[in-house]
Protein backbone atom coordinates (compact mmCIF):
# COMPACT_ATOMS: atom_id res chain seq x y z
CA UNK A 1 97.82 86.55 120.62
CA UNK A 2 95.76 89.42 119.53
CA UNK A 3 97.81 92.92 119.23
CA UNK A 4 97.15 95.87 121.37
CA UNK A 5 97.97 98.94 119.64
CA UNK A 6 96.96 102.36 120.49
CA UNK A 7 93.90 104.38 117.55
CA UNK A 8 97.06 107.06 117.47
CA UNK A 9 99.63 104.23 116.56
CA UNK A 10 97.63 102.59 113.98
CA UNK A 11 96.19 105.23 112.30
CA UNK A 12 100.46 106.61 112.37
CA UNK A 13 101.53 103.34 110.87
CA UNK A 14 99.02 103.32 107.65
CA UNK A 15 99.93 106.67 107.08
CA UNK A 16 103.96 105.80 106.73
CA UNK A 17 102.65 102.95 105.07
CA UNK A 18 100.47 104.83 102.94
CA UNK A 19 103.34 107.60 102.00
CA UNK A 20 105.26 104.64 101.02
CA UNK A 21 102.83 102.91 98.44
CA UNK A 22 102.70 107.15 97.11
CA UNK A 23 106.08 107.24 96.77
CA UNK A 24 106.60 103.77 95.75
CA UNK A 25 108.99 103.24 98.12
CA UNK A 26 107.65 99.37 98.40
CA UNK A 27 109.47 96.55 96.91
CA UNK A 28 107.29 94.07 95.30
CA UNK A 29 108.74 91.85 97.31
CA UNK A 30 107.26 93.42 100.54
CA UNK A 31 103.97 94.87 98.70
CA UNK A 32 101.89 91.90 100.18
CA UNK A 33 102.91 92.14 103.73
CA UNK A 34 102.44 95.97 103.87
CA UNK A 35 98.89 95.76 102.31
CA UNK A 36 98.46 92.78 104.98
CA UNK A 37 99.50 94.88 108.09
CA UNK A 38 97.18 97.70 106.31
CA UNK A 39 94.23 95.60 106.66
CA UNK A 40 95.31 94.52 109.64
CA UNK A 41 95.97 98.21 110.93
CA UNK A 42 92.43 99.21 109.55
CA UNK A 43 90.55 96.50 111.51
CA UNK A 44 92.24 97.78 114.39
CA UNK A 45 91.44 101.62 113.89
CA UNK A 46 87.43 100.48 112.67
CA UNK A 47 87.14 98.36 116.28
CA UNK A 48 88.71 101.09 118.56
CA UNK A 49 86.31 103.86 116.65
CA UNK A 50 82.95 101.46 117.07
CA UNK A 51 84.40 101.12 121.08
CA UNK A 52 84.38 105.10 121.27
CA UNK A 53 81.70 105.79 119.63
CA UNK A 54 79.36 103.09 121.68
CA UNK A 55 81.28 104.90 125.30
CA UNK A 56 80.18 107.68 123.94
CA UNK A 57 76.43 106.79 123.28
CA UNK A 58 76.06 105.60 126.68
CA UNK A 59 77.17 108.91 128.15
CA UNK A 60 75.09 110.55 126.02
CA UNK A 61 71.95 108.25 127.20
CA UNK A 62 73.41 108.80 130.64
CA UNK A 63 73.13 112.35 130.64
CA UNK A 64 69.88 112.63 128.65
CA UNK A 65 68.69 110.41 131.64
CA UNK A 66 69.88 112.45 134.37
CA UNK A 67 68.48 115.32 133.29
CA UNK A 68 65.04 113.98 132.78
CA UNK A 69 64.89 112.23 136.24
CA UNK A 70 65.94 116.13 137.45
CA UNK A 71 62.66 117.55 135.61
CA UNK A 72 60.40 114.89 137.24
């Protein structure tokens, strides 16, 4: 079952997980499950940023076309 979490939650999580690698706050015992739930949290954050960024092409193209089928 794939995870939903929010950009905003993701992005919130590698940064307390980041803070902890800083202030080595990570036992070696959980090192490799933190930098796993990194990746995973990065994946995440890269596929919700492609999703915007696409929504936000297509409003873009959208508009562009609006305003050129106004000027014919």
């Amino acid at each position: 079952m794939k995870e939903t979490v929010s950009y905003d939650t993701a992005f919130s999580e590698l940064q307390e997980i980041l803070q902890e690698l800083e202030d080595g706050e990570i036992s070696l015992d959980l090192l490799s499950k933190k930098v796993k739930r990194a990746h995973e949290l990065i994946g995440i954050c890269q596929k919700k940023f492609k999703e915007v960024e696409q929504e936000v092409a297509n409003i873009l193209k959208e508009i562009e076309q609006e305003e050129n089928s106004d000027k014919a």
